[in-house]
Protein backbone atom coordinates (compact mmCIF):
# COMPACT_ATOMS: atom_id res chain seq x y z
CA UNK A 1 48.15 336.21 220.70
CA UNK A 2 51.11 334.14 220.23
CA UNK A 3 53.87 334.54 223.16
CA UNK A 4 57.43 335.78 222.16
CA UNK A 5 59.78 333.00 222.18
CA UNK A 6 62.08 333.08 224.62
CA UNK A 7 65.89 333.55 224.00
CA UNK A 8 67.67 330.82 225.41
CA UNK A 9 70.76 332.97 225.85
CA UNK A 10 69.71 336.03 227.63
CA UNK A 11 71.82 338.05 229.55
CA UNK A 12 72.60 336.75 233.19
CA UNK A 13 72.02 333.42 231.58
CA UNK A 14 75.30 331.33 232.56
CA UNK A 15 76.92 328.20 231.43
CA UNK A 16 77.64 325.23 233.63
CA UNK A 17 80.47 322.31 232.72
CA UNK A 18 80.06 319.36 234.21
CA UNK A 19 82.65 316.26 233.75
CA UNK A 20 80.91 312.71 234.22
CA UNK A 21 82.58 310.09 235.51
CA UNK A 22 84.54 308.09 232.96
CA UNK A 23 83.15 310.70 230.58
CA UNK A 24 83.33 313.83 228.95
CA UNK A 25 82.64 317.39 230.20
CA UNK A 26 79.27 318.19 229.28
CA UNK A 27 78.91 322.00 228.82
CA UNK A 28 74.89 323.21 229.14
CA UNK A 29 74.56 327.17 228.26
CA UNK A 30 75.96 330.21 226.28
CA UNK A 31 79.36 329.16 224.98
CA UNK A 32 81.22 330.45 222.53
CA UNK A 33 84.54 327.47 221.68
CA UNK A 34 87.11 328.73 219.94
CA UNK A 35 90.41 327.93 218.17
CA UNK A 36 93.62 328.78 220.05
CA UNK A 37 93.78 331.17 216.76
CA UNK A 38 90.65 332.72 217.79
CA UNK A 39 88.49 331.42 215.10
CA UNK A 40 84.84 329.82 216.47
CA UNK A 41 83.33 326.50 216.13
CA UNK A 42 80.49 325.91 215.53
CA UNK A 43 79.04 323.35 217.98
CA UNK A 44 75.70 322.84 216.09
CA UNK A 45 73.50 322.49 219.43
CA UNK A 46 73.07 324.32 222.70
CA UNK A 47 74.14 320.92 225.05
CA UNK A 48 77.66 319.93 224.00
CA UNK A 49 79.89 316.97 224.91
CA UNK A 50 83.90 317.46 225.22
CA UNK A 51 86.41 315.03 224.76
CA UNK A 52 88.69 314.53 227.71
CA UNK A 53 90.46 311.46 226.76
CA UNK A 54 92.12 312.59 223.96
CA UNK A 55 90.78 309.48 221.68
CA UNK A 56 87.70 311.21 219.77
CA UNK A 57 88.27 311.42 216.36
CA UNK A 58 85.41 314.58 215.99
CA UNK A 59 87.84 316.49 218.97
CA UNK A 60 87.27 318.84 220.68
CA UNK A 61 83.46 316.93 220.85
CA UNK A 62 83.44 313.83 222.27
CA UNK A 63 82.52 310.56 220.05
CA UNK A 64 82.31 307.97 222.81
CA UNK A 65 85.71 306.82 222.27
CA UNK A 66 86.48 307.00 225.41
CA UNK A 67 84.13 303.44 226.55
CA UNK A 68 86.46 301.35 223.87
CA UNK A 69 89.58 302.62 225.79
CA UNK A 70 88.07 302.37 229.20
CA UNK A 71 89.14 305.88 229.80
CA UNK A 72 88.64 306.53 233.88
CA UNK A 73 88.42 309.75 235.46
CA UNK A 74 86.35 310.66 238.69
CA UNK A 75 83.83 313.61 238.52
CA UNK A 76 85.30 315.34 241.34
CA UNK A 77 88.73 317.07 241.25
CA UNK A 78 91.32 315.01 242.32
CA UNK A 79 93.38 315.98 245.75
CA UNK A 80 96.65 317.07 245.28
């Protein structure tokens, strides 16, 4: 007998966000991104990339736009 397949987005499952270095935030997990007006987008995949240079021309999903304009940020949040 065949085993059920699993739901990848069961309850208690959470998401993480991580921002890499240089990079974008990667978000891993049950998101839902939305539209300031509410309305969802559709992400297409489970693993998503966000922009946070502001240079991607697919926004809010990073394109890599951010190596051509040596875009630096640390991983860690800064001190204030």
């Amino acid at each position: 007998m065949d085993q059920p397949v699993e739901d990848p987005y069961e309850v208690g499952e959470r998401a993480t966000v991580t921002p890499y270095e240089n990079g974008p935030l990667i978000v891993r997990g049950p998101v839902e991104l939305l539209t300031q007006d509410g309305q969802r987008i559709e992400a297409g995949r489970k693993t998503i990339a966000l922009c946070r240079c502001g240079r991607s021309a697919a926004k809010p999903f990073c394109d890599g736009s951010h190596k051509v304009f040596s875009f630096r940020a640390t991983s860690k949040p800064e001190s204030t």
